[in-house]
PDB file of N, CA and C in Angstrom:
ATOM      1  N   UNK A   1      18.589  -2.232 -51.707  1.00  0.00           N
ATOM      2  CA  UNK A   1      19.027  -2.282 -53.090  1.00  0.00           C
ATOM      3  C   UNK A   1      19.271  -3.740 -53.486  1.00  0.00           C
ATOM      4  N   UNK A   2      18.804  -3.820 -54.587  1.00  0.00           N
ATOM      5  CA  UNK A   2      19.258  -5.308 -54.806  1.00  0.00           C
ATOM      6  C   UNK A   2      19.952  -5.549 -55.810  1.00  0.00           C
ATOM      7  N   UNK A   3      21.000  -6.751 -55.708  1.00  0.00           N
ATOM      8  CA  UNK A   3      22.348  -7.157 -56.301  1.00  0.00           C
ATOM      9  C   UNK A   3      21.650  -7.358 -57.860  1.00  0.00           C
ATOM     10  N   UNK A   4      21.665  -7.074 -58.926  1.00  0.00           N
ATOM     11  CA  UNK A   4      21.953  -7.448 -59.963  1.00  0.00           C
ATOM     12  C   UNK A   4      22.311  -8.574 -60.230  1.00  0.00           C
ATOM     13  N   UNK A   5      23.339  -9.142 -60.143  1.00  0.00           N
ATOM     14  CA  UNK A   5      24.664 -10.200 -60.563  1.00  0.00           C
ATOM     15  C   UNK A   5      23.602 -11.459 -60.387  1.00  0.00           C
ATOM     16  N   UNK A   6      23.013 -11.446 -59.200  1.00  0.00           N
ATOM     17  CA  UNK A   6      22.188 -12.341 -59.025  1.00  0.00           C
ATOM     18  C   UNK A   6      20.612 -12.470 -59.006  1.00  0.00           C
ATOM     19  N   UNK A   7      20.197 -11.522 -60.308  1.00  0.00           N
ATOM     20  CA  UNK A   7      19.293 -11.300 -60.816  1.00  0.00           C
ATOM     21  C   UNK A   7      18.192 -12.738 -60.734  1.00  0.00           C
ATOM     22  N   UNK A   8      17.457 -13.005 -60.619  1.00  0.00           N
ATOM     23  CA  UNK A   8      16.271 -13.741 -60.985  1.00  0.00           C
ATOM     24  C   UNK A   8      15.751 -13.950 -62.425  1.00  0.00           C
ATOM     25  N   UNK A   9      16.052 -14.866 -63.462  1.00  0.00           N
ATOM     26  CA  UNK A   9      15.241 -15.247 -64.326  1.00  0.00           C
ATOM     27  C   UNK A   9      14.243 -14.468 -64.614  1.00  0.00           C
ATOM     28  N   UNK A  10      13.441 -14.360 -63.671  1.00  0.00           N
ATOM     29  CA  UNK A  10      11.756 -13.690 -63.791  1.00  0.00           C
ATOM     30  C   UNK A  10      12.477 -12.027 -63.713  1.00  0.00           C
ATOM     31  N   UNK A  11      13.567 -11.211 -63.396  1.00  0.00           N
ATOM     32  CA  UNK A  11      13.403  -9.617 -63.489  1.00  0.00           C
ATOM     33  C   UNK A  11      14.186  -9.739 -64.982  1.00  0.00           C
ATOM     34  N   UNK A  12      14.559 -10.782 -65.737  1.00  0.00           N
ATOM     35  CA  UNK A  12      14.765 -10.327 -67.437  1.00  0.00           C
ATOM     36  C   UNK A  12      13.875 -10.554 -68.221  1.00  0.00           C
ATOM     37  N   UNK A  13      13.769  -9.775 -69.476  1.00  0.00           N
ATOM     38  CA  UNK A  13      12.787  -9.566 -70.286  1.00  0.00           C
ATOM     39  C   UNK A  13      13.312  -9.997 -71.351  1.00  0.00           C
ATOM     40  N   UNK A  14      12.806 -10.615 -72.786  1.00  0.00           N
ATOM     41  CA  UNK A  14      13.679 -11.089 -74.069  1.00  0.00           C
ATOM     42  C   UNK A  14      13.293  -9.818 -74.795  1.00  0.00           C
ATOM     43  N   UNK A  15      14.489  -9.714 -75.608  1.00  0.00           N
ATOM     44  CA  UNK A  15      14.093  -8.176 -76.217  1.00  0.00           C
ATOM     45  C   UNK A  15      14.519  -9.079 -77.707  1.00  0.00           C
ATOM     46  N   UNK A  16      13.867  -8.815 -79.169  1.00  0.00           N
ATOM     47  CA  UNK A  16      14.019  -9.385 -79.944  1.00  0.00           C
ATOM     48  C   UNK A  16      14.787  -8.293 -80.924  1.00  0.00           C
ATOM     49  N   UNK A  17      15.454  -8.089 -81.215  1.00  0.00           N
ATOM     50  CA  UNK A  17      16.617  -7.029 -82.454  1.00  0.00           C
ATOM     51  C   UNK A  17      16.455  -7.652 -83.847  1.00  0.00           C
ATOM     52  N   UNK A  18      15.588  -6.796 -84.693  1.00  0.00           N
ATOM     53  CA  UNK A  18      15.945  -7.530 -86.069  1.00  0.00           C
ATOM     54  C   UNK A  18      16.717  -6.619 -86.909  1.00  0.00           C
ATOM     55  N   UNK A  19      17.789  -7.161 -87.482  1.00  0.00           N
ATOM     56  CA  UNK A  19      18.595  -6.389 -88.219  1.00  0.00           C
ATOM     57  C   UNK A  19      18.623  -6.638 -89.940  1.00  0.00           C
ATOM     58  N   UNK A  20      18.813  -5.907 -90.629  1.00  0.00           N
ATOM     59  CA  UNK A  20      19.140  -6.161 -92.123  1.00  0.00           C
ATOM     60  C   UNK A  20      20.724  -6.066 -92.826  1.00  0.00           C
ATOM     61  N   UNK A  21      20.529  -7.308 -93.527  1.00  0.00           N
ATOM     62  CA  UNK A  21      22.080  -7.647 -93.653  1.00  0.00           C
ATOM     63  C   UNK A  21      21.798  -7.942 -95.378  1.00  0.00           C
ATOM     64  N   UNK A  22      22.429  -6.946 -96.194  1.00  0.00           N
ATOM     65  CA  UNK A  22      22.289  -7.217 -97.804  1.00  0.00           C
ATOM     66  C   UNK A  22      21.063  -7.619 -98.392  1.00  0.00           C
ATOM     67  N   UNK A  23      20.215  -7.247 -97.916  1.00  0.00           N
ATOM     68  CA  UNK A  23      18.949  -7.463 -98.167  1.00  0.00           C
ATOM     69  C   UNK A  23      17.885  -8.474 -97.751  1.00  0.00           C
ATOM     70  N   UNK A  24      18.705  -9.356 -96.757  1.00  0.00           N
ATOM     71  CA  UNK A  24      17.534 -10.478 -96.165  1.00  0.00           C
ATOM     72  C   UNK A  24      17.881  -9.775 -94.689  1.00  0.00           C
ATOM     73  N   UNK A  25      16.532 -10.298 -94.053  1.00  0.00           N
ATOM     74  CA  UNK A  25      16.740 -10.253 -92.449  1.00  0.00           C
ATOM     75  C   UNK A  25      16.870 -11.445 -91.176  1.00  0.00           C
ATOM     76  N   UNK A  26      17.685 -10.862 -90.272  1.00  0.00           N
ATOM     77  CA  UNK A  26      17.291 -11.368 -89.400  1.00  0.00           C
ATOM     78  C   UNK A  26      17.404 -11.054 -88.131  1.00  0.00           C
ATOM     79  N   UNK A  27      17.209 -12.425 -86.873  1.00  0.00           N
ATOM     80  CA  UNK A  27      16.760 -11.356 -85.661  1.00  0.00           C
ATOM     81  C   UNK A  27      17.880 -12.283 -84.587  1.00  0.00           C
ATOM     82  N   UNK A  28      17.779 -11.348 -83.329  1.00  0.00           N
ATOM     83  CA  UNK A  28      18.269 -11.960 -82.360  1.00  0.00           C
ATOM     84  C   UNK A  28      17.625 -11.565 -80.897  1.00  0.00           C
ATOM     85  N   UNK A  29      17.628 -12.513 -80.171  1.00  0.00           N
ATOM     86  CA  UNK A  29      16.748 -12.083 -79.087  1.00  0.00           C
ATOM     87  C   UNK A  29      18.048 -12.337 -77.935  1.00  0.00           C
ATOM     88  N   UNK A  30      17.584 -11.212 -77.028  1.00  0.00           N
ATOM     89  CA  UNK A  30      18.514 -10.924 -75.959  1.00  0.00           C
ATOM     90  C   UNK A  30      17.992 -11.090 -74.534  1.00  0.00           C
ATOM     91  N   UNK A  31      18.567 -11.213 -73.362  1.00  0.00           N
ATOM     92  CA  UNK A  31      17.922 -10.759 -72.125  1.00  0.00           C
ATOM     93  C   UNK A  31      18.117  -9.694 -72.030  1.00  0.00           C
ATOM     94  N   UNK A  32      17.392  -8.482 -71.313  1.00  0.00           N
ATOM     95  CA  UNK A  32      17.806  -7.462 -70.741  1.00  0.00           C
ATOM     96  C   UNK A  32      16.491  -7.349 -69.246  1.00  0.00           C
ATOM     97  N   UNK A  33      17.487  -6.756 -68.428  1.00  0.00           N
ATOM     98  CA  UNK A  33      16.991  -6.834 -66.984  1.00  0.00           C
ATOM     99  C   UNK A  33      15.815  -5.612 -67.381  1.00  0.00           C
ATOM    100  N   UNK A  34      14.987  -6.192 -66.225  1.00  0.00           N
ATOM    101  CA  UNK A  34      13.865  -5.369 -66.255  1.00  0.00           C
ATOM    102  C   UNK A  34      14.192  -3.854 -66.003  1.00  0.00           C
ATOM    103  N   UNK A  35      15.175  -3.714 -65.120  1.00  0.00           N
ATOM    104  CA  UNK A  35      16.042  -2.733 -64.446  1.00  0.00           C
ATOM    105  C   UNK A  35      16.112  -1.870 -65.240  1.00  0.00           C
ATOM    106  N   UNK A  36      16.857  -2.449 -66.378  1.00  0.00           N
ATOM    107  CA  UNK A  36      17.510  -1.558 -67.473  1.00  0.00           C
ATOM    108  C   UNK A  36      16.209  -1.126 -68.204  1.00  0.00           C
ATOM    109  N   UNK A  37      15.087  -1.709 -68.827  1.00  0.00           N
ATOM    110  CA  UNK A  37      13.997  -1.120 -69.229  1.00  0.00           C
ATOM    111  C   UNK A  37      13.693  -0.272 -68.574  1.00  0.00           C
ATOM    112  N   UNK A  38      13.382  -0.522 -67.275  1.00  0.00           N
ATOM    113  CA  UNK A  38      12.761   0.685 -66.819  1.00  0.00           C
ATOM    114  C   UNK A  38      13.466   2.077 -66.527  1.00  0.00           C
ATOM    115  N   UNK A  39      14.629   2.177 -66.484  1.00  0.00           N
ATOM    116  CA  UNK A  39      15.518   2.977 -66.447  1.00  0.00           C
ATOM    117  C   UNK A  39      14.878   3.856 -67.817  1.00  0.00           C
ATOM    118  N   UNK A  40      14.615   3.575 -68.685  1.00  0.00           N
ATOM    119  CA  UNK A  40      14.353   4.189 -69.722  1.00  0.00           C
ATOM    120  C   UNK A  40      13.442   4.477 -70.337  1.00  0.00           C
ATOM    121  N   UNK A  41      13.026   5.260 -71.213  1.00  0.00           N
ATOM    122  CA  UNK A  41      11.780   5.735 -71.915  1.00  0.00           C
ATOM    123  C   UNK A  41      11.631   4.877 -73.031  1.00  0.00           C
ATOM    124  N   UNK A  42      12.154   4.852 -73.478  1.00  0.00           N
ATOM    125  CA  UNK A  42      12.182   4.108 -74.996  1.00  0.00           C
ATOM    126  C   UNK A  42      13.596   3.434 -75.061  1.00  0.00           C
ATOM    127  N   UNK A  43      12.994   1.830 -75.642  1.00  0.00           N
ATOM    128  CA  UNK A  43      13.998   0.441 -75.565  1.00  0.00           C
ATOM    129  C   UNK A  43      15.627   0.705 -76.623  1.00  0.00           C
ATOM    130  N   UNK A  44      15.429   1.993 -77.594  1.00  0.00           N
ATOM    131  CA  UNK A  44      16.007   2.509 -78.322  1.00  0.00           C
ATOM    132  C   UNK A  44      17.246   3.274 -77.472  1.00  0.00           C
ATOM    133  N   UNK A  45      16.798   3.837 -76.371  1.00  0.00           N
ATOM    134  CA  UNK A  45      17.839   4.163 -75.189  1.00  0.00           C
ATOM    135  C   UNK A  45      18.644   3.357 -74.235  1.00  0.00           C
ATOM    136  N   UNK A  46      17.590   2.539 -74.460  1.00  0.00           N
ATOM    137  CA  UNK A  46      18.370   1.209 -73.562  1.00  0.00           C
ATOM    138  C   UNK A  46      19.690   0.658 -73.944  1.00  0.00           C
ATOM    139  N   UNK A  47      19.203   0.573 -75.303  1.00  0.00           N
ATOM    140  CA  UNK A  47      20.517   0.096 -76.181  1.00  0.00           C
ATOM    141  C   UNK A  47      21.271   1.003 -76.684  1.00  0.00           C
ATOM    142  N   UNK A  48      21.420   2.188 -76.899  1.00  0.00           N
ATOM    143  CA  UNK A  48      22.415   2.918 -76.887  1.00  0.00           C
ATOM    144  C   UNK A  48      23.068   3.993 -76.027  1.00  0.00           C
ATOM    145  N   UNK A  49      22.195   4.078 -74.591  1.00  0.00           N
ATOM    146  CA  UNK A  49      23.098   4.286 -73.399  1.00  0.00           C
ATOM    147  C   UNK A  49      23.043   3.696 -72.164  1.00  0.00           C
ATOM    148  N   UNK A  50      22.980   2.501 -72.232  1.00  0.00           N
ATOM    149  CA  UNK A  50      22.738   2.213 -71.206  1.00  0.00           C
ATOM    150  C   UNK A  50      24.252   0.992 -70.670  1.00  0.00           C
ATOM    151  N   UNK A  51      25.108   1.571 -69.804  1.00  0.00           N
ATOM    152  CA  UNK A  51      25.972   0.760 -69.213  1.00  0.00           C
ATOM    153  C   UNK A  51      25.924  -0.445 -69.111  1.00  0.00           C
ATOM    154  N   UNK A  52      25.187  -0.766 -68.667  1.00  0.00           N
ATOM    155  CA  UNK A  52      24.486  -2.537 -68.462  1.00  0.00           C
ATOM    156  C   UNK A  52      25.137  -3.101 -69.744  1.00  0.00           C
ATOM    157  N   UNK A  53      24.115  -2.710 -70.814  1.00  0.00           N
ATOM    158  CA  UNK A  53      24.134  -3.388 -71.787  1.00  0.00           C
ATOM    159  C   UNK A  53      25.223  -2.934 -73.062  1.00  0.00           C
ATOM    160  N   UNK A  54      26.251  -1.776 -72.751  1.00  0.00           N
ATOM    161  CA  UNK A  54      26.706  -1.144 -73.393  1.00  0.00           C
ATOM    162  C   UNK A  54      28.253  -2.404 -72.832  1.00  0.00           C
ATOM    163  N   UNK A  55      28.450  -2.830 -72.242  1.00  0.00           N
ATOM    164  CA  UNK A  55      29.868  -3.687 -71.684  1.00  0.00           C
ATOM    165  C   UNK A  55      29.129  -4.980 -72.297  1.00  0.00           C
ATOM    166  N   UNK A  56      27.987  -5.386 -72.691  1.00  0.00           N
ATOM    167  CA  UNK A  56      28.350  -7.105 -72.818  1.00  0.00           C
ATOM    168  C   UNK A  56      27.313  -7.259 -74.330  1.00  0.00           C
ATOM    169  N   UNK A  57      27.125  -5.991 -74.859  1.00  0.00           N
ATOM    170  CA  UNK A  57      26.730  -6.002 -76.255  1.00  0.00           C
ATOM    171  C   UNK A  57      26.928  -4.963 -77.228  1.00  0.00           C
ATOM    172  N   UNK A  58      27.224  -5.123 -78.544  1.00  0.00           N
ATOM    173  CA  UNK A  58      27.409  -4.928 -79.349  1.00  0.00           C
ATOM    174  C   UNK A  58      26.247  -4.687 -80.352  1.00  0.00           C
ATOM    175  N   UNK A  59      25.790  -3.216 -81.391  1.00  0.00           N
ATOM    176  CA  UNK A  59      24.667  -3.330 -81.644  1.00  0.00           C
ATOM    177  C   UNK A  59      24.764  -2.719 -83.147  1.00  0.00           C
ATOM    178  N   UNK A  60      24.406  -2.930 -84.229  1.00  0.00           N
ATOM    179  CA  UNK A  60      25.155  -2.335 -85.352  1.00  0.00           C
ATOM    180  C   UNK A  60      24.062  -1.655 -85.360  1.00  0.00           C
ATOM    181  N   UNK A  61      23.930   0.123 -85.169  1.00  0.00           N
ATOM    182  CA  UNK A  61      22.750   0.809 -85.305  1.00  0.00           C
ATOM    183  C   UNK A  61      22.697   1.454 -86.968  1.00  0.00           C
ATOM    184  N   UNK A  62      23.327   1.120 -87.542  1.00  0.00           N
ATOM    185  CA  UNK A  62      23.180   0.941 -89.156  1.00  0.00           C
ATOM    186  C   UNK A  62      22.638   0.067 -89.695  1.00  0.00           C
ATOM    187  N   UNK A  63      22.320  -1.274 -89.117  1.00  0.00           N
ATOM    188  CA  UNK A  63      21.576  -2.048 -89.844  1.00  0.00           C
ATOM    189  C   UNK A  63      20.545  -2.647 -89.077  1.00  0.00           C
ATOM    190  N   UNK A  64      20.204  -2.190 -87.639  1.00  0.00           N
ATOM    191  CA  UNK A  64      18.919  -2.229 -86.973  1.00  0.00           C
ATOM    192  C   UNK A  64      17.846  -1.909 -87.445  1.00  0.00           C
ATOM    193  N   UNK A  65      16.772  -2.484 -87.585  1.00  0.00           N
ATOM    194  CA  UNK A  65      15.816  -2.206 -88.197  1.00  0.00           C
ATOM    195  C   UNK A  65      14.436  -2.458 -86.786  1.00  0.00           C
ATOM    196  N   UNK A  66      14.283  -2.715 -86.207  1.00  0.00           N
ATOM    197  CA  UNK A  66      12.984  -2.782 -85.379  1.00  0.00           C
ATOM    198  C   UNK A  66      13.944  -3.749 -83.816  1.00  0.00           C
ATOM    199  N   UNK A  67      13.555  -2.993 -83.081  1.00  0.00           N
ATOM    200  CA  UNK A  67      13.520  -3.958 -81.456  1.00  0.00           C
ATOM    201  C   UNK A  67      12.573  -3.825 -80.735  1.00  0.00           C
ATOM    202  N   UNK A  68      11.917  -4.756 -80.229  1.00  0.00           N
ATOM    203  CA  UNK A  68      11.161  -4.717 -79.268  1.00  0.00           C
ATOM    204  C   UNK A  68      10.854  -5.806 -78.252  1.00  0.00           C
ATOM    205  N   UNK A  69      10.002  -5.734 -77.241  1.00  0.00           N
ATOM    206  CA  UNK A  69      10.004  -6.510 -76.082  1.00  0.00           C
ATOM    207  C   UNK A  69       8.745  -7.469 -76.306  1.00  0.00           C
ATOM    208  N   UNK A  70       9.739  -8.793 -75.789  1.00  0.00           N
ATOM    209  CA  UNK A  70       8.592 -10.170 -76.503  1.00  0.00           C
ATOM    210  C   UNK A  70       7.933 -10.699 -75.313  1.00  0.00           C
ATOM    211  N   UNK A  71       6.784 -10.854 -74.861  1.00  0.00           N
ATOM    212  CA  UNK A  71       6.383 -10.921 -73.804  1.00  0.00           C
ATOM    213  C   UNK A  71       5.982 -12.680 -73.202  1.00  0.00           C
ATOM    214  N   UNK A  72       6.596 -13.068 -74.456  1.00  0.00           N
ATOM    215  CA  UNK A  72       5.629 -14.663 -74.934  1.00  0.00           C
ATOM    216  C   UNK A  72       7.080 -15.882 -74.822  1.00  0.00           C
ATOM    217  N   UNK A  73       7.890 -14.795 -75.029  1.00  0.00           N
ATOM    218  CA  UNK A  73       9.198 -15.826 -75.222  1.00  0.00           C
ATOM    219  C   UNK A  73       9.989 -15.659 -74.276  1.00  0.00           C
ATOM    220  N   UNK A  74      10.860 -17.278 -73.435  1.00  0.00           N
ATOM    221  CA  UNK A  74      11.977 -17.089 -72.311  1.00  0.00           C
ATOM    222  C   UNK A  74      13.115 -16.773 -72.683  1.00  0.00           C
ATOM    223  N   UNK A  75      13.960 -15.679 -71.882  1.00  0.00           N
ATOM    224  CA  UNK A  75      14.888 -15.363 -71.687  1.00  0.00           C
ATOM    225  C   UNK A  75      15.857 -16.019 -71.444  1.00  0.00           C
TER     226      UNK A  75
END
């Protein structure tokens, strides 16, 4: 099994969140461990049950508008 805590750079993925705020947008890009993706079916689960990411983020699913995984950009 391997430690988490001391994850590798290369097992996180940037996940990009764009949200809408009064009518303009914008985005924020996150790490999330590969771990946690794969744990899941859809990145939409990731972020709303997933422990990992449920203790060190915060996600306003009222004004989420699109997330997805950026394959081009570092974490």
């Amino acid at each position: 099994m391997r430690d988490e805590g001391n994850m590798a750079e290369s097992d996180r993925r940037a996940v990009k969140l764009v949200f809408a705020d009064g009518g303009a947008f914008h985005d924020v890009v996150i790490a999330v461990s590969a771990a946690t993706l794969d744990r899941h079916p859809r990145l939409i689960d990731a972020l709303r049950e997933d422990e990992e990411l449920a203790g060190t983020l915060f996600v306003n699913f009222r004004r989420l508008v699109a997330a997805h995984v950026v394959e081009d950009e570092p974490t």
